[in-house]
N, C-alpha and C. Protein backbone atom coordinates (compact mmCIF):
# COMPACT_ATOMS: atom_id res chain seq x y z
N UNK A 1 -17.50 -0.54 17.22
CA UNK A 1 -16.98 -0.11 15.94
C UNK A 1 -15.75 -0.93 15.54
N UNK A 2 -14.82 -1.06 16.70
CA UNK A 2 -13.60 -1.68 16.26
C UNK A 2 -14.26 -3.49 15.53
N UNK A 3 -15.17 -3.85 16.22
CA UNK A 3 -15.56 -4.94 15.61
C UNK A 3 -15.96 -4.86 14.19
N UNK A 4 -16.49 -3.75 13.85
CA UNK A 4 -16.98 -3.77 12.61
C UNK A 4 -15.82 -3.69 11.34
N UNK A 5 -15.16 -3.18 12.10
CA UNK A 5 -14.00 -3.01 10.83
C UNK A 5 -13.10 -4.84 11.20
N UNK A 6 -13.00 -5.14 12.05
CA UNK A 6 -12.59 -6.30 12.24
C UNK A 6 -13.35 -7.33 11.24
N UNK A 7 -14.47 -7.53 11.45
CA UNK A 7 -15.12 -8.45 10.36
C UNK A 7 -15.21 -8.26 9.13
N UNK A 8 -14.65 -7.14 8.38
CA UNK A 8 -14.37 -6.74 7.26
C UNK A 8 -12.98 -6.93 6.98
N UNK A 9 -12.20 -7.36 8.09
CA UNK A 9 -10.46 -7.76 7.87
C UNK A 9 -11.13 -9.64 7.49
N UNK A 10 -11.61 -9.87 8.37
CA UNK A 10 -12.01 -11.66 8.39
C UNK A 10 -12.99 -12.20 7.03
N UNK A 11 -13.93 -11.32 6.46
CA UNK A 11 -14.90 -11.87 5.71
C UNK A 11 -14.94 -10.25 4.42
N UNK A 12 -14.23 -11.15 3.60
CA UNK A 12 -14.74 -10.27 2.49
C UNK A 12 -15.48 -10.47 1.73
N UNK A 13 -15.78 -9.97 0.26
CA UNK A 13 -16.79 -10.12 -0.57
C UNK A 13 -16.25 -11.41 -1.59
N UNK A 14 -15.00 -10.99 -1.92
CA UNK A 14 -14.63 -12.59 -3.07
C UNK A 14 -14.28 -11.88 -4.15
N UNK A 15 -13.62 -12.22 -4.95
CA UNK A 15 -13.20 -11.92 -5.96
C UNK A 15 -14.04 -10.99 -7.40
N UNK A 16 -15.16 -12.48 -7.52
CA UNK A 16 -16.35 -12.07 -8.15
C UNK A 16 -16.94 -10.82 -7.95
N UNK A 17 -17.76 -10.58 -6.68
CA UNK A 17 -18.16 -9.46 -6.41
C UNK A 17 -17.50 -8.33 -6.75
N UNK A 18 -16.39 -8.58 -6.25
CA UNK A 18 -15.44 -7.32 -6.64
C UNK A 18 -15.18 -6.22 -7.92
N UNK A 19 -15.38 -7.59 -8.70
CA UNK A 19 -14.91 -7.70 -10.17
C UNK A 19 -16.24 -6.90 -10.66
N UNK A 20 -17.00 -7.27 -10.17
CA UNK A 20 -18.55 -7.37 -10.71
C UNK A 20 -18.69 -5.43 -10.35
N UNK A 21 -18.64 -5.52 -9.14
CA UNK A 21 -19.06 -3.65 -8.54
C UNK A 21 -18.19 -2.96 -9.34
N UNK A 22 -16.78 -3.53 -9.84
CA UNK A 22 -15.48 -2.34 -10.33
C UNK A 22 -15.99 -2.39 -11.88
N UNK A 23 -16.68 -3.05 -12.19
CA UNK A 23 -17.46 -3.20 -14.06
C UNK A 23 -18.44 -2.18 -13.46
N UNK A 24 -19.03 -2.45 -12.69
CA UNK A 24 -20.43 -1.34 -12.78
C UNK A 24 -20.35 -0.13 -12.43
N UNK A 25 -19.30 0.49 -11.65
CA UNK A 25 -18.51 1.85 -11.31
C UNK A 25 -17.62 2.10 -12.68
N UNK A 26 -18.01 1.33 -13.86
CA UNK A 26 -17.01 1.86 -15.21
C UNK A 26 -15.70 2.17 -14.69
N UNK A 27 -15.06 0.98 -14.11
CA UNK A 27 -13.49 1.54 -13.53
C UNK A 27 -12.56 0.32 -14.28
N UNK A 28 -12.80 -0.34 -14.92
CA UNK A 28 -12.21 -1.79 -15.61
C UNK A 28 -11.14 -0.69 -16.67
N UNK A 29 -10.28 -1.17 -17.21
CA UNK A 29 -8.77 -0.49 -17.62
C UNK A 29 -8.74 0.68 -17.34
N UNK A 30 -8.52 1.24 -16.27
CA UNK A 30 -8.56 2.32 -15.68
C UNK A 30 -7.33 2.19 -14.17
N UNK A 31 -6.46 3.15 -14.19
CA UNK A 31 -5.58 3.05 -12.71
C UNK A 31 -6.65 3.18 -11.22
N UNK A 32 -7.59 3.65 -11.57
CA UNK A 32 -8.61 3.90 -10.49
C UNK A 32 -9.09 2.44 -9.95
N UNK A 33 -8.91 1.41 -10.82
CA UNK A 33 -9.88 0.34 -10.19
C UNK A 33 -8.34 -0.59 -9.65
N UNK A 34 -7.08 0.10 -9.45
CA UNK A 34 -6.10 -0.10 -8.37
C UNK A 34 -6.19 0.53 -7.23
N UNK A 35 -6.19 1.58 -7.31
CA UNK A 35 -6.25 2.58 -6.69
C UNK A 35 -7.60 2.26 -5.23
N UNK A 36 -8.52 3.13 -5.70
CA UNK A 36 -9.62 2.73 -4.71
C UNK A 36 -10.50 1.87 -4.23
N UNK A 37 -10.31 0.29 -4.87
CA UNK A 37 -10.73 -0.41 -3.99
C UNK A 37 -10.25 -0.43 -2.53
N UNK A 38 -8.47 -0.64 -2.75
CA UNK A 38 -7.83 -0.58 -1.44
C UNK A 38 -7.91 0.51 -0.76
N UNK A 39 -8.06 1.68 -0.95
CA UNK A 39 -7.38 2.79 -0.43
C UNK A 39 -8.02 3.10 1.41
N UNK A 40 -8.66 2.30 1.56
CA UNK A 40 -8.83 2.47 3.32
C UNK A 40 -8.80 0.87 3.75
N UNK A 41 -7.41 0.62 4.16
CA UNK A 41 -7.25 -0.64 4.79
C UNK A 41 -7.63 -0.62 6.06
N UNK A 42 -8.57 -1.52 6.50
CA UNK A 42 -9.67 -1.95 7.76
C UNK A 42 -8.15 -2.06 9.01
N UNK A 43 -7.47 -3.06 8.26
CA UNK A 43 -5.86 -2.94 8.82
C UNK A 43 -5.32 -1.63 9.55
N UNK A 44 -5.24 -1.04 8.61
CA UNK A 44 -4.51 0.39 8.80
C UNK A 44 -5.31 1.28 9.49
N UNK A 45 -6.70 0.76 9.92
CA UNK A 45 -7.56 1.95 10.58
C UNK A 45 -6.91 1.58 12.46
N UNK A 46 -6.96 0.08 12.18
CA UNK A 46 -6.82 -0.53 13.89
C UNK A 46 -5.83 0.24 13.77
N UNK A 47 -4.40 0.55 13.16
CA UNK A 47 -3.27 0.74 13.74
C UNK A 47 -3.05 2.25 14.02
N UNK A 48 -4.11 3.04 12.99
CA UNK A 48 -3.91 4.75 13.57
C UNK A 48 -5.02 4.61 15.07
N UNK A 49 -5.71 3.78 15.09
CA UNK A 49 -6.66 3.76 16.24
C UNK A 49 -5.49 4.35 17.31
N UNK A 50 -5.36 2.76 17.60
CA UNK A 50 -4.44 2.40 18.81
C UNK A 50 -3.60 3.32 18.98
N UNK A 51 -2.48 4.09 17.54
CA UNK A 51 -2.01 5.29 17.99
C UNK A 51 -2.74 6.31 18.54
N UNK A 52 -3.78 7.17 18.23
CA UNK A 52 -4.55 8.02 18.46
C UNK A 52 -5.11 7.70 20.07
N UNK A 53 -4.93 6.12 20.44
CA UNK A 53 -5.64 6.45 21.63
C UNK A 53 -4.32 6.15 22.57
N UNK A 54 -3.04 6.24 21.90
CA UNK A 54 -1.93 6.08 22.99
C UNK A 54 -1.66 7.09 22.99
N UNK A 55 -2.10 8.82 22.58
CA UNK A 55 -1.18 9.51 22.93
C UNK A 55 -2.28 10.25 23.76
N UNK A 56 -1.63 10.73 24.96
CA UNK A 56 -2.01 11.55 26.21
C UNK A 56 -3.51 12.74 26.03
N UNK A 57 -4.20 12.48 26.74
CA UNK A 57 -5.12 12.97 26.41
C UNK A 57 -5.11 14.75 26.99
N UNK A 58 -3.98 14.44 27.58
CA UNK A 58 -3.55 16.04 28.67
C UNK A 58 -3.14 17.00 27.45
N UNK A 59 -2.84 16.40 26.57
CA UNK A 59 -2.41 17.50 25.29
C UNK A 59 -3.72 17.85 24.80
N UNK A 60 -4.26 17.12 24.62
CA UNK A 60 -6.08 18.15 23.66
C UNK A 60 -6.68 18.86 25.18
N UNK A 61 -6.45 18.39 25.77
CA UNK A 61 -7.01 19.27 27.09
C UNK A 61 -6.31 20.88 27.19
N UNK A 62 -4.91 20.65 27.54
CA UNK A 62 -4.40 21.75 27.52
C UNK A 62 -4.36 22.42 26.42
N UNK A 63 -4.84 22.18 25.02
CA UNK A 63 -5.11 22.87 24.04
C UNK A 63 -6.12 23.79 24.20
N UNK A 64 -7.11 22.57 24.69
CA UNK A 64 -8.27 23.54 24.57
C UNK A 64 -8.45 24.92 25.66
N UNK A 65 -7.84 24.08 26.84
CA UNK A 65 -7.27 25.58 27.93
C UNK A 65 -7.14 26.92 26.84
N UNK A 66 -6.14 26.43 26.37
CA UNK A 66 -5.34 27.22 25.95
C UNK A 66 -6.24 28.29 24.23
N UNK A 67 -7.30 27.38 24.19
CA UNK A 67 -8.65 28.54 23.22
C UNK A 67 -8.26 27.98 22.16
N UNK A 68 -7.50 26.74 21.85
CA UNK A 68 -7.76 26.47 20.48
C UNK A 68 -8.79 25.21 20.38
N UNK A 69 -9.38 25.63 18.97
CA UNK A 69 -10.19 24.62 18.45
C UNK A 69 -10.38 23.39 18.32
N UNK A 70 -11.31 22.30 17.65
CA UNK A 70 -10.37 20.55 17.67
C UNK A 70 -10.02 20.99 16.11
N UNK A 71 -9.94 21.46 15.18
CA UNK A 71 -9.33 21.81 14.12
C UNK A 71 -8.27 22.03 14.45
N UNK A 72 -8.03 23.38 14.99
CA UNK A 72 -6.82 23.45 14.84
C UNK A 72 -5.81 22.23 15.95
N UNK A 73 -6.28 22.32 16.75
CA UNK A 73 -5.60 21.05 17.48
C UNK A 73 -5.21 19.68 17.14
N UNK A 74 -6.10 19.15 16.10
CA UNK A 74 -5.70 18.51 15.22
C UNK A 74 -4.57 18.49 14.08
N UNK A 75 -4.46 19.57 13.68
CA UNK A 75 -3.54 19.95 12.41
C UNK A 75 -2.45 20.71 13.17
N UNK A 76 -2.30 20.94 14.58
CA UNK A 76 -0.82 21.77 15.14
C UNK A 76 -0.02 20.73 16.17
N UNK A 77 -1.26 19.84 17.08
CA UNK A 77 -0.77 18.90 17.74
C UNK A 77 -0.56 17.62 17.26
N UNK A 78 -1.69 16.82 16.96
CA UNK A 78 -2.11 15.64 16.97
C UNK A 78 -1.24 15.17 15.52
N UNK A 79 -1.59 15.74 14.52
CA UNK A 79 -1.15 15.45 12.87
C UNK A 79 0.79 15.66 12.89
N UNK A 80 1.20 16.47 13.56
CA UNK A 80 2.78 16.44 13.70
C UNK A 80 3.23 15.85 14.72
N UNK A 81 2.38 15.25 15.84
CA UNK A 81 2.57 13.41 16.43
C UNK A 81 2.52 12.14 15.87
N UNK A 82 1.60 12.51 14.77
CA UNK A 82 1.45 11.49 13.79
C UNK A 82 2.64 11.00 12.96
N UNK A 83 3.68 11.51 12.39
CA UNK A 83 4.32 11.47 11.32
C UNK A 83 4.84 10.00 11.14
N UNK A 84 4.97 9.43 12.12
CA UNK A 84 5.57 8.06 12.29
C UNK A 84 4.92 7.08 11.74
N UNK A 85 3.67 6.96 12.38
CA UNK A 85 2.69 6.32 12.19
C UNK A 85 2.45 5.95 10.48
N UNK A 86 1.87 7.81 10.37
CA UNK A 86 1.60 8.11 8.95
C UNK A 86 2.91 7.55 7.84
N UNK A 87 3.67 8.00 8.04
CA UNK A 87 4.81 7.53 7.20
C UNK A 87 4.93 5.92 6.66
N UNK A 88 4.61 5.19 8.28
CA UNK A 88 4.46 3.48 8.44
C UNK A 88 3.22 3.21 7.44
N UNK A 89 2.72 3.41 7.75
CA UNK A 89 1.25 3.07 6.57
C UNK A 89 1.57 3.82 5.33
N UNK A 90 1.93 4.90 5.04
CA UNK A 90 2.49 5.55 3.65
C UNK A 90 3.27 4.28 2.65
N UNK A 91 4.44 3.78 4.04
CA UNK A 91 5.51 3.09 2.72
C UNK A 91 4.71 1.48 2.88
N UNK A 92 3.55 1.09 3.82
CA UNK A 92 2.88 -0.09 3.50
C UNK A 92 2.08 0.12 2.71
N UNK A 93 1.60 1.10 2.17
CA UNK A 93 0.61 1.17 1.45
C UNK A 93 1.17 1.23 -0.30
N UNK A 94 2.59 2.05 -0.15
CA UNK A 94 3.18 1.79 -1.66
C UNK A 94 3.93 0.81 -1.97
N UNK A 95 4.75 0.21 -1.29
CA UNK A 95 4.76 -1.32 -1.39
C UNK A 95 3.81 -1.89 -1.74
N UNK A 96 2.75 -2.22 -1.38
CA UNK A 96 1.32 -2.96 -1.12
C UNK A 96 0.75 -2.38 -2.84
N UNK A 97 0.78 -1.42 -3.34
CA UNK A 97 0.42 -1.15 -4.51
C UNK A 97 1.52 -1.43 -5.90
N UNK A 98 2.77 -1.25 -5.84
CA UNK A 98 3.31 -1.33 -5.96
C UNK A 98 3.87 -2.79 -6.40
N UNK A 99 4.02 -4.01 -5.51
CA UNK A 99 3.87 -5.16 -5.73
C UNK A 99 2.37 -5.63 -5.95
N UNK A 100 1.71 -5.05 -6.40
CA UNK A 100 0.06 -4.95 -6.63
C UNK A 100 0.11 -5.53 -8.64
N UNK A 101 0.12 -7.40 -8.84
CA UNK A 101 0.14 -7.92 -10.09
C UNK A 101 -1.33 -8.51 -10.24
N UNK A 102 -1.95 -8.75 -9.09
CA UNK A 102 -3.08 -9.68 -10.27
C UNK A 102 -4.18 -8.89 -9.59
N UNK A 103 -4.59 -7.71 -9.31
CA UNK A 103 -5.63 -6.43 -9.95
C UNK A 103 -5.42 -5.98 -11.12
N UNK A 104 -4.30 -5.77 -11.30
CA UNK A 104 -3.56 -4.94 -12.34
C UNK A 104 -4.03 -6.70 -13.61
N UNK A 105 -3.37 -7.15 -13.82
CA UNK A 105 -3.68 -8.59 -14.42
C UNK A 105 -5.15 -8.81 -15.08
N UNK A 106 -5.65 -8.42 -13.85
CA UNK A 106 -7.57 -8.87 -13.67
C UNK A 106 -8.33 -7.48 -14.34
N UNK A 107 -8.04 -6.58 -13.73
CA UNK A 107 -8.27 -5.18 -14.17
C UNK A 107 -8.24 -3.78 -15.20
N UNK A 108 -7.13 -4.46 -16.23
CA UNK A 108 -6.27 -3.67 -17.35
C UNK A 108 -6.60 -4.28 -18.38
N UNK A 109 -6.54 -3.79 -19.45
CA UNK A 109 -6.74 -4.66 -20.78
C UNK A 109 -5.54 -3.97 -21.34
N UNK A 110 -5.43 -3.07 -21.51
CA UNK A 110 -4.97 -2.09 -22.05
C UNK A 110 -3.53 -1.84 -22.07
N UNK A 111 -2.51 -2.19 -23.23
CA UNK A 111 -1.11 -2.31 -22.25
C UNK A 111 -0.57 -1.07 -22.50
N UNK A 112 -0.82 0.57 -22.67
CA UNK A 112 -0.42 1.54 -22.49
C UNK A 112 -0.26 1.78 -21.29
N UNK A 113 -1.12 1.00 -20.45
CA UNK A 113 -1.76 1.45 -19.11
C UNK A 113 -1.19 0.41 -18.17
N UNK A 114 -0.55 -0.54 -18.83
CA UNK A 114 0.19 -1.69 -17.57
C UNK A 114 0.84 -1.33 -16.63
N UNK A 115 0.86 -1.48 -15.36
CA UNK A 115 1.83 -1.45 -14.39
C UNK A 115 3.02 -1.85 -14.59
N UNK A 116 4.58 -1.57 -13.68
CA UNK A 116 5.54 -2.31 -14.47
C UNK A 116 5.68 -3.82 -13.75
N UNK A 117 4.52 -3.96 -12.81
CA UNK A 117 4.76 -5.31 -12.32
C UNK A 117 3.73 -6.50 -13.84
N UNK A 118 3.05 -6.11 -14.53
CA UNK A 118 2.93 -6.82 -15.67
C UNK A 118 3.61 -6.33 -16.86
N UNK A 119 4.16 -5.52 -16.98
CA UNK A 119 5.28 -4.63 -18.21
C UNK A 119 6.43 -6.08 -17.80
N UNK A 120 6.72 -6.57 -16.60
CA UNK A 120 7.80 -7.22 -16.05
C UNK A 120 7.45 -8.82 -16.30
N UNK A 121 6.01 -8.66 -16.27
CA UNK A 121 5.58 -10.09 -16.27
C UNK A 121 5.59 -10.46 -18.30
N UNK A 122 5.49 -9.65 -18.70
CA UNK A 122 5.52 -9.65 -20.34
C UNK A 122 6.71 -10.08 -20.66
N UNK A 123 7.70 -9.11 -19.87
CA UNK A 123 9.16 -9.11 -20.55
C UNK A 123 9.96 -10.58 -19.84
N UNK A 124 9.47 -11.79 -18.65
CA UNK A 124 9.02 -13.04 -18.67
C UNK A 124 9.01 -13.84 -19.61
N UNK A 125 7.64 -13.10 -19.72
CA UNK A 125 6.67 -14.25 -20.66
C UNK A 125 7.40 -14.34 -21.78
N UNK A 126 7.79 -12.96 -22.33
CA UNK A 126 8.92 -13.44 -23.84
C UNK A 126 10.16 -14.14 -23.98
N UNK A 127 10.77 -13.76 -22.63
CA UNK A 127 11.81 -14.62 -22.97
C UNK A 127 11.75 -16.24 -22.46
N UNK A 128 11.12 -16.60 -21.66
CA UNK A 128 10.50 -18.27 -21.85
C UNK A 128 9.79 -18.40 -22.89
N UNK A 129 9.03 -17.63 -23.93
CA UNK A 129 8.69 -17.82 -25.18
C UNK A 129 10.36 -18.20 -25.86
N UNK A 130 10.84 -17.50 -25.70
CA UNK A 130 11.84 -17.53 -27.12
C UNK A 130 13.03 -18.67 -26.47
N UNK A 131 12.72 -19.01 -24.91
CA UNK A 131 13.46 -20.05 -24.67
C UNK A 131 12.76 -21.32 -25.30
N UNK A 132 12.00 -21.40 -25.43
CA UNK A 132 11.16 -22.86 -25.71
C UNK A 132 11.48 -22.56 -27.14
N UNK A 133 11.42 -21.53 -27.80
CA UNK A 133 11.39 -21.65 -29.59
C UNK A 133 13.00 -22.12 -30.04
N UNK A 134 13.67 -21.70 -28.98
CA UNK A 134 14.99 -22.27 -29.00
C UNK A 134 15.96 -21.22 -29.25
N UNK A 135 15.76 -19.94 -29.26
CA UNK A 135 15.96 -18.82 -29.93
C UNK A 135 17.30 -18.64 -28.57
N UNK A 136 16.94 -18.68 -27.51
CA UNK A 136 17.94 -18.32 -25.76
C UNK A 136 18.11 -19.44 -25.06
N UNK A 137 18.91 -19.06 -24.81
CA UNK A 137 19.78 -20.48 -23.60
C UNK A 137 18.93 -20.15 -22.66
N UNK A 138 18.96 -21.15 -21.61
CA UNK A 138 18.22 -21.12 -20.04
C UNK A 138 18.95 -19.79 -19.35
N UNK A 139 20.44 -19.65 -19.61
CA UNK A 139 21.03 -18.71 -18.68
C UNK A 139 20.62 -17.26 -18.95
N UNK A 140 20.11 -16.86 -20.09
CA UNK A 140 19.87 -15.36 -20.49
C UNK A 140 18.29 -15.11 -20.04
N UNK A 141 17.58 -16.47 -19.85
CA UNK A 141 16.24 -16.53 -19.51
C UNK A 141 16.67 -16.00 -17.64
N UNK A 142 17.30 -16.86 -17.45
CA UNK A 142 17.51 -16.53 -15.93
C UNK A 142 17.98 -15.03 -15.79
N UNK A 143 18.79 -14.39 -16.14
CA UNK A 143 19.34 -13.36 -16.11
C UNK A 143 18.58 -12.24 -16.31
N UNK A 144 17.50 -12.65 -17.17
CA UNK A 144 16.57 -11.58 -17.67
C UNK A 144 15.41 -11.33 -16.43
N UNK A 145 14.83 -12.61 -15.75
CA UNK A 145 14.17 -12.69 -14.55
C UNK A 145 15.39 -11.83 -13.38
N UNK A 146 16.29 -12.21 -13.02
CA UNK A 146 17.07 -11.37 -12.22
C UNK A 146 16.82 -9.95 -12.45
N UNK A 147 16.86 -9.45 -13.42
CA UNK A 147 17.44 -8.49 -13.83
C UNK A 147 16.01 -7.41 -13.77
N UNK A 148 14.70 -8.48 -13.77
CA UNK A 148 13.54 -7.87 -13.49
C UNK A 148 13.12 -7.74 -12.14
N UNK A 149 14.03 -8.42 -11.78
CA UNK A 149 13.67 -8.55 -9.93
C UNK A 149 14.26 -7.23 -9.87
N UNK A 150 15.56 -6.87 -9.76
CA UNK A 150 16.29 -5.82 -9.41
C UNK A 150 15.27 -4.57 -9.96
N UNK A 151 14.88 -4.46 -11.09
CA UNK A 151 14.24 -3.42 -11.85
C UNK A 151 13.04 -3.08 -10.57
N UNK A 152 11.88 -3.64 -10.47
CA UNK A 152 11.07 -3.69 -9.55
C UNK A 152 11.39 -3.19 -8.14
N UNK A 153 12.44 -3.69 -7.30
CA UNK A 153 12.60 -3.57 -5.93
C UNK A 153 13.16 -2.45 -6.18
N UNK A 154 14.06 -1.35 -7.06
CA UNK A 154 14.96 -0.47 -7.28
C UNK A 154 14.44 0.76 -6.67
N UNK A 155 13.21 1.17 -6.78
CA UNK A 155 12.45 2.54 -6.16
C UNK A 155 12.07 2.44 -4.90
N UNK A 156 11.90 1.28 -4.87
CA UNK A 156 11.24 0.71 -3.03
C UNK A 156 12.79 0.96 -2.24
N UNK A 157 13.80 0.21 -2.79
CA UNK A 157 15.04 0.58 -2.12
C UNK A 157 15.29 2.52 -1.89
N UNK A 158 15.05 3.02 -3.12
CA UNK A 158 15.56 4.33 -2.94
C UNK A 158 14.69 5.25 -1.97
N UNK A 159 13.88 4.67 -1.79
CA UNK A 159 12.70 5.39 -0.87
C UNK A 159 13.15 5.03 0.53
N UNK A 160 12.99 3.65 0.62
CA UNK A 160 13.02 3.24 2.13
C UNK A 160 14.19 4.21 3.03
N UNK A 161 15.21 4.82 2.48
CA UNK A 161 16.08 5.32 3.26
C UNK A 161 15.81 6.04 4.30
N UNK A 162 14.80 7.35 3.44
CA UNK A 162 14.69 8.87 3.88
C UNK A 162 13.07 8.16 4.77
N UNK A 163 12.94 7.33 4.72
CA UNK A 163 11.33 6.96 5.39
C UNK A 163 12.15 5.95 6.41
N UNK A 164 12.97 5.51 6.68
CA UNK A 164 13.03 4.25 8.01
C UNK A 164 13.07 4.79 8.90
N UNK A 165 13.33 6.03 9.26
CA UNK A 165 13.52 6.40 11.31
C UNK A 165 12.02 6.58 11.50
N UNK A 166 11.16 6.89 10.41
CA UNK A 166 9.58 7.19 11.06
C UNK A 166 9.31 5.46 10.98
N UNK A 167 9.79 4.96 9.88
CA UNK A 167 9.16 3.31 9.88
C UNK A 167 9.65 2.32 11.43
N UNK A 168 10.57 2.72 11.11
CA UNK A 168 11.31 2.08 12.76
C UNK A 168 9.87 2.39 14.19
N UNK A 169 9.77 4.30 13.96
CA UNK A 169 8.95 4.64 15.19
C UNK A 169 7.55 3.46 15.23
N UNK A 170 7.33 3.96 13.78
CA UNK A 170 5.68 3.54 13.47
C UNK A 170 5.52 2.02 13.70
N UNK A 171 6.63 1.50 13.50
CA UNK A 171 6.07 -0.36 13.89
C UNK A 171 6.29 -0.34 15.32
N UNK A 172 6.96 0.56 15.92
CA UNK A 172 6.97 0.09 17.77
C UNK A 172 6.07 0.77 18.15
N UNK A 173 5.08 1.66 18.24
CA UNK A 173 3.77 1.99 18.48
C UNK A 173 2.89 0.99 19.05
N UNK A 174 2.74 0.95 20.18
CA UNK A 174 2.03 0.03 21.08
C UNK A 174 2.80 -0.77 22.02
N UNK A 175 3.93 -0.83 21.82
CA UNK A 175 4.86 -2.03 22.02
C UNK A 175 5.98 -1.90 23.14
N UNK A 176 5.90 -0.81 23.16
CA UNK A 176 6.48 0.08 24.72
C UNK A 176 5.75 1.37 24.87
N UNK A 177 5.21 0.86 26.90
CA UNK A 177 4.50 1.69 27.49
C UNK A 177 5.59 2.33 28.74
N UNK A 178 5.41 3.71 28.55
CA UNK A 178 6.23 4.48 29.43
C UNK A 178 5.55 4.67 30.75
């Protein structure tokens, strides 16, 4: 199995295809055809794997001693061992969407519906428009790109705070054996 999801990290379909299945699922200017192409990274499966098979197997045992279910053992033990992990793939996955421009680009027609990583790429595009018409100096062109950088990274910053002690756990997962 692990192979199978492996050759789906190495060999994908291509662009085309892609393009082609997300027209025929009627998902073209729609947030959905961001959304669920990605939403199970082949990536992110190896890495809950490897967690799931580093933690002690003496805990689902003594669960079950103990008369509980794999339900509930799942959702009392296993899922509040998880949090680290989960959290690590949470803030890779909104990053990863987040800096997500040429689906959004390829995928949207519609600019009610733009992401602000092309809302950002517009507000660009105008002011190197109005630099070339002669309308702005180079420096307000630059300033305006700065100023879109900051705009963009601003929520990723305010997040990362309350999420780094699980992000810290979740990237050393594998990496020291007790």
């Amino acid at each position: 199995m692990s192979f199978v999801i492996l050759f789906t990290m190495l060999f994908g379909g291509g662009i085309i295809p892609t393009y082609i299945l997300i027209k025929e699922l009627g998902m073209i200017n729609s947030l959905s055809a961001l959304i669920i192409p990605g939403a199970i990274s082949a990536y992110n499966v190896l890495i809950m794997r490897s967690f799931f098979a580093s933690l002690p197997a003496e805990l689902e045992e003594s669960a079950m001693m103990d008369g509980a279910n794999p339900i509930r053992i799942f959702f009392t033990i296993i899922l509040p061992l998880s949090t680290p992990v989960l959290a690590t793939i949470a803030l890779w996955e909104a990053v990863s969407r987040w800096n997500n421009f040429f689906s959004a680009l390829i995928y949207l027609n519609d600019k009610s519906k733009y992401t602000l990583s092309l809302i950002l790429w517009d507000v660009i595009k105008g002011q190197e428009a109005a630099k070339i018409s002669g309308q702005l100096t180079n420096t307000s062109t630059e300033s305006a790109i700065a100023a879109t950088i900051v705009l963009a990274t601003l929520p990723i910053l305010c997040v990362y705070p309350f999420l780094q002690k699980y992000f810290v756990k979740g990237v050393m997962i594998g990496s020291i054996k007790s």
